[in-house]
N, C-alpha and C. Protein backbone atom coordinates (compact mmCIF):
# COMPACT_ATOMS: atom_id res chain seq x y z
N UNK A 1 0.84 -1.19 0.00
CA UNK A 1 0.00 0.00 0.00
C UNK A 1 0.88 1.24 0.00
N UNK A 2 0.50 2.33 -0.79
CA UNK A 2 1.21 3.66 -0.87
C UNK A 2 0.78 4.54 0.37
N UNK A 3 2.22 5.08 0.90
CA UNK A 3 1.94 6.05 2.23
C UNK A 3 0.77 7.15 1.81
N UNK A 4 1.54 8.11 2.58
CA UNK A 4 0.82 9.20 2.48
C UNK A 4 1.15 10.17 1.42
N UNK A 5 2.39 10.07 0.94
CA UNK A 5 3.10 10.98 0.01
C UNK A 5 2.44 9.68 -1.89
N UNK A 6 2.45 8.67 -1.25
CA UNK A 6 1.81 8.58 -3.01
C UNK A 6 2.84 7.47 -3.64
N UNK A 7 3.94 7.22 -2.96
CA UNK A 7 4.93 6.06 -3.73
C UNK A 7 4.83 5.08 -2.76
N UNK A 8 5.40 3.77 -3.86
CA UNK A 8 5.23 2.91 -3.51
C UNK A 8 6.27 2.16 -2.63
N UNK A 9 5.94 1.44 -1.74
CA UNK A 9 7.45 1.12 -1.07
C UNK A 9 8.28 0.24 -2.09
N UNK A 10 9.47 0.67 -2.06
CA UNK A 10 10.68 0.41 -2.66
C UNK A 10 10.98 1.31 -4.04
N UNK A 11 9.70 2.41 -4.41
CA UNK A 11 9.86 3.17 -5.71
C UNK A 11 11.21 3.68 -5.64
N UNK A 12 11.53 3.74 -7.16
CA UNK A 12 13.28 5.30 -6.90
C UNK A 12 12.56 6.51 -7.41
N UNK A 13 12.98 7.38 -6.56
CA UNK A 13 12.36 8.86 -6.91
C UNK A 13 12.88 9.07 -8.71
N UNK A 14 11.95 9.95 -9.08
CA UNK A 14 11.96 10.52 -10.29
C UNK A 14 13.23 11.82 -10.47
N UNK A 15 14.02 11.65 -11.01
CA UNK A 15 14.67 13.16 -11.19
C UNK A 15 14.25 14.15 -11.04
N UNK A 16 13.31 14.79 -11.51
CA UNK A 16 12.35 15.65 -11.92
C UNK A 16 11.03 15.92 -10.75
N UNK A 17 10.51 16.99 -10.38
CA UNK A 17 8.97 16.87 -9.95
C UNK A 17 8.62 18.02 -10.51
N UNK A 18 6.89 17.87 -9.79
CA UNK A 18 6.35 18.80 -10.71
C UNK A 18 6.54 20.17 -10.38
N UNK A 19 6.33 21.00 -11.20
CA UNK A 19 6.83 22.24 -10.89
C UNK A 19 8.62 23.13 -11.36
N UNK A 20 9.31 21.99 -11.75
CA UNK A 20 10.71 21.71 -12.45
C UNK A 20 10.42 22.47 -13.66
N UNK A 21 11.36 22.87 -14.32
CA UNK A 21 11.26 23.39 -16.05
C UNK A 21 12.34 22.51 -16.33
N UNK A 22 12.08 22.25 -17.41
CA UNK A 22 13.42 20.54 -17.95
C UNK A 22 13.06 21.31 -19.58
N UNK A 23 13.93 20.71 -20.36
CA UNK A 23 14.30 21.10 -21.57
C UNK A 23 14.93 20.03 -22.44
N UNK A 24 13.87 18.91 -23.30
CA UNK A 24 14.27 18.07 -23.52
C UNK A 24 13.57 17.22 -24.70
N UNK A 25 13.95 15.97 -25.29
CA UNK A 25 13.05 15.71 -26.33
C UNK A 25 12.13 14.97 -26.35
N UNK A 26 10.88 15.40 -27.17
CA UNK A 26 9.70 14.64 -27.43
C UNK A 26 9.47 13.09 -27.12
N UNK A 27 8.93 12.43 -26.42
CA UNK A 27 8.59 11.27 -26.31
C UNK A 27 7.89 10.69 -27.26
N UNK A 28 8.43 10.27 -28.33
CA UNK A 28 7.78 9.37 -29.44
C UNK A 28 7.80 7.85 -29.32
N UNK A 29 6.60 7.53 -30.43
CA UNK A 29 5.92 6.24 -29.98
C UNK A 29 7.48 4.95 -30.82
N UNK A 30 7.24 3.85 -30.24
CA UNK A 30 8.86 3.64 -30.27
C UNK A 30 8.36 2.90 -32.67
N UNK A 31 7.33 3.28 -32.66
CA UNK A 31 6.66 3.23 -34.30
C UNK A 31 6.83 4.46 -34.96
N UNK A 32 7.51 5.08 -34.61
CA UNK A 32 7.42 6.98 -35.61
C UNK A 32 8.73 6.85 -35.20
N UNK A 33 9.05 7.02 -36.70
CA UNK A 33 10.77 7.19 -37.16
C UNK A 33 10.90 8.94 -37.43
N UNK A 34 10.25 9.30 -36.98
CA UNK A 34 10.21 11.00 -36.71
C UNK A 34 11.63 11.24 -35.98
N UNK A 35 12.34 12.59 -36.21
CA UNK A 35 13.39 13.01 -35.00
C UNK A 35 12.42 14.12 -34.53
N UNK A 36 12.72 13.58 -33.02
CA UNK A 36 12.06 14.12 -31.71
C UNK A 36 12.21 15.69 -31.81
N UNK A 37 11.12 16.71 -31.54
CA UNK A 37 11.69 17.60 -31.80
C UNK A 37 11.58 18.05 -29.80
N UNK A 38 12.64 19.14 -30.20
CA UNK A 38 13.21 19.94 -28.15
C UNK A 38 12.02 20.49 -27.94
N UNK A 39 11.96 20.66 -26.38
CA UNK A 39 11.16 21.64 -26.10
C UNK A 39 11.88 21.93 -24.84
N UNK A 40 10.95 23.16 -24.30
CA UNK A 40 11.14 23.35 -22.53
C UNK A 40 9.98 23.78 -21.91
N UNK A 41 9.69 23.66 -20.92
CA UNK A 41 8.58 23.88 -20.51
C UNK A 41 8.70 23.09 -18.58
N UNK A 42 7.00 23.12 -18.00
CA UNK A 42 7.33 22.82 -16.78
C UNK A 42 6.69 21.96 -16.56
N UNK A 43 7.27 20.76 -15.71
CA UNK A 43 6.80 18.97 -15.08
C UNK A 43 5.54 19.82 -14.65
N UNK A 44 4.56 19.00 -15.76
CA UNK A 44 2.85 19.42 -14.92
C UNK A 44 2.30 17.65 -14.12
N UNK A 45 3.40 16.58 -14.48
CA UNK A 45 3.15 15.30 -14.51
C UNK A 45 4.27 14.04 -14.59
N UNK A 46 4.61 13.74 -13.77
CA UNK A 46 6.22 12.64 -14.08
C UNK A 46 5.52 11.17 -14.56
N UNK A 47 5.39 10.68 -15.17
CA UNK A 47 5.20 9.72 -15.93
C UNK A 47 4.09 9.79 -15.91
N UNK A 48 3.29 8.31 -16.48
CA UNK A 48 1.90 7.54 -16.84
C UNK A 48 0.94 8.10 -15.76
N UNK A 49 1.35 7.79 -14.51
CA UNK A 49 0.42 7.89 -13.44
C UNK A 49 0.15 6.36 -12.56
N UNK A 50 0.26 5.37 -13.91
CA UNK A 50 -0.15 4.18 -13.90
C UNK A 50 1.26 3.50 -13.26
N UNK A 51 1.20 2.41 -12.50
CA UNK A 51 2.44 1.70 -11.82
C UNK A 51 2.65 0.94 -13.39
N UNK A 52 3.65 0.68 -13.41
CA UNK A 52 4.74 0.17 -14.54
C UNK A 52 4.80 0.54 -16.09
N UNK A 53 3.24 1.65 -16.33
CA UNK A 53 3.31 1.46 -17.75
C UNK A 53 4.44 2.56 -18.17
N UNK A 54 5.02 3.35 -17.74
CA UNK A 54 6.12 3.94 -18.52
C UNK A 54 7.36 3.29 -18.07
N UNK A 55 7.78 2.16 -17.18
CA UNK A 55 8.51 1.78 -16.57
C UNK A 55 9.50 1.72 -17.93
N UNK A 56 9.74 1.20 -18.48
CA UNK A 56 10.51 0.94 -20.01
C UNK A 56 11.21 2.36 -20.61
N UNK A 57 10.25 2.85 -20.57
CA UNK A 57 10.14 4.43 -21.25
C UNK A 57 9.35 5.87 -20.58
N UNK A 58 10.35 5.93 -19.79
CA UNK A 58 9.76 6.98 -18.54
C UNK A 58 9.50 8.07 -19.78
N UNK A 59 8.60 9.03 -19.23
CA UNK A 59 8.44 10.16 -19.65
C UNK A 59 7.96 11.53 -18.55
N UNK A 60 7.82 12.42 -19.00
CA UNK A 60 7.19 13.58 -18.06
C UNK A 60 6.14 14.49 -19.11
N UNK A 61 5.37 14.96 -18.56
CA UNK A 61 4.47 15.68 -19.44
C UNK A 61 4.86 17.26 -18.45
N UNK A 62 4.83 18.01 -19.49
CA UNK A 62 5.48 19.48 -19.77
C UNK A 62 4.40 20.24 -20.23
N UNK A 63 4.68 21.66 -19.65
CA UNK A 63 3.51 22.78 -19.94
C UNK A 63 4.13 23.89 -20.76
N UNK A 64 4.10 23.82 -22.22
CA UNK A 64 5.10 24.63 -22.91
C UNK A 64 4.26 26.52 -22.73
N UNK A 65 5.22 27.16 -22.78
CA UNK A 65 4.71 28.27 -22.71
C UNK A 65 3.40 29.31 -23.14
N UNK A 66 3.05 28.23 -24.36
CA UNK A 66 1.73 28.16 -25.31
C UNK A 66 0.67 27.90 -24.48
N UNK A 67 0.82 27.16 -23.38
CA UNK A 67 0.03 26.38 -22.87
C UNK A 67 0.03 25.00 -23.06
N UNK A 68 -0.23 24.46 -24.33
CA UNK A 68 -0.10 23.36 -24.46
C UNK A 68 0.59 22.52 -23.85
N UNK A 69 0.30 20.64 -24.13
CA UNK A 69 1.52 20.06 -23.22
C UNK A 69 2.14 19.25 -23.95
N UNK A 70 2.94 18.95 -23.97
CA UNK A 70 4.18 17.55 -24.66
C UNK A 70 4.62 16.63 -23.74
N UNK A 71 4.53 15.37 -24.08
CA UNK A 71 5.34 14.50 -23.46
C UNK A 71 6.58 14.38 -23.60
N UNK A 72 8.04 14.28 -23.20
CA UNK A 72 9.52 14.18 -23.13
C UNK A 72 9.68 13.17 -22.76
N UNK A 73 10.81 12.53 -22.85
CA UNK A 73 11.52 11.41 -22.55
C UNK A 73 12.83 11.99 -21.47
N UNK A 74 12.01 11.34 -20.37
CA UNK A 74 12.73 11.80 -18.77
C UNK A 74 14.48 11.34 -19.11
N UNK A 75 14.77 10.87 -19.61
CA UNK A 75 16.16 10.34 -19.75
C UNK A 75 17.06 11.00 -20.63
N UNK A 76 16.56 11.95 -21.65
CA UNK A 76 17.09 13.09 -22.11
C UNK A 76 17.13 14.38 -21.72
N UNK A 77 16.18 14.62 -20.49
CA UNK A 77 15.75 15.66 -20.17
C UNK A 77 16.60 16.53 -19.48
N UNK A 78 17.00 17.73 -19.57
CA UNK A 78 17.72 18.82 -18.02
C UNK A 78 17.35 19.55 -17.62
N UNK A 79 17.49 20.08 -16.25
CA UNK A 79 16.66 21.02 -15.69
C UNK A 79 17.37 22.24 -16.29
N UNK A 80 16.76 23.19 -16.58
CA UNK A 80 16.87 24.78 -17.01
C UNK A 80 17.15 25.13 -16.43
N UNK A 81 18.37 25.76 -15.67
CA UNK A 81 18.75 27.12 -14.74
C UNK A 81 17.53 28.27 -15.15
N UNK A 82 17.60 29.20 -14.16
CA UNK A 82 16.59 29.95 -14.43
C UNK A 82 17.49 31.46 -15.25
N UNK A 83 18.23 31.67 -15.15
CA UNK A 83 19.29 32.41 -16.39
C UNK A 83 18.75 32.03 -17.83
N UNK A 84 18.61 30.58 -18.29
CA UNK A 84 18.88 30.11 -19.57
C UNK A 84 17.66 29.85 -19.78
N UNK A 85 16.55 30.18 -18.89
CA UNK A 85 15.06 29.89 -19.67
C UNK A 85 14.29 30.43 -20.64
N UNK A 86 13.49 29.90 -21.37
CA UNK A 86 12.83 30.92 -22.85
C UNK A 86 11.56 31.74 -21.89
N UNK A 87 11.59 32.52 -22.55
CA UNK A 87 10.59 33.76 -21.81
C UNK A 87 9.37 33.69 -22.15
C-alpha cells in the first residue's frame, strides 16, 4: 500500500517533480521514425500515473509556454537554470 506521500514502497524517486522546467526531447511512440523535436517547458506530470506502464520508457508531461503540453523522454531531459530559460 502507498503512504501518504503517493509512492510505492521500494519506488526510486523521479529526477524531476512537478513544478521543475526541464528542456528536452519529445517522447515518441517507439513506431514513428520522426526526430524528436526539443522543447522546454514545466513537469505538470512525471510519468503515466499508472504503476509500470512507462517503466521501459519513462516520460514527463510538460507545460510549454503556449500552454499546451508535450510529453519528453525523462532520460534526455535537463533542468533549465533559471538564467537560460525561454521567456
Amino acid at each position: 500500500m502507498a503512504g501518504r506521500t503517493g509512492r510505492r514502497p521500494g519506488a526510486v524517486s523521479a529526477p524531476y517533480q512537478v513544478g521543475d522546467v526541464v528542456r528536452g526531447p519529445e517522447a515518441l511512440s517507439s513506431a514513428d521514425y520522426a526526430t524528436p523535436a526539443t522543447y522546454e517547458g514545466e513537469v505538470v506530470q512525471v510519468g503515466s500515473g499508472w504503476n509500470g506502464v512507462d517503466a521501459d520508457n519513462a516520460y514527463l508531461w510538460v507545460r510549454l509556454s503556449d500552454r499546451t503540453e508535450r510529453r519528453l523522454a525523462i532520460r534526455h531531459c535537463a533542468l533549465v537554470p533559471l538564467a537560460e530559460r525561454s521567456a
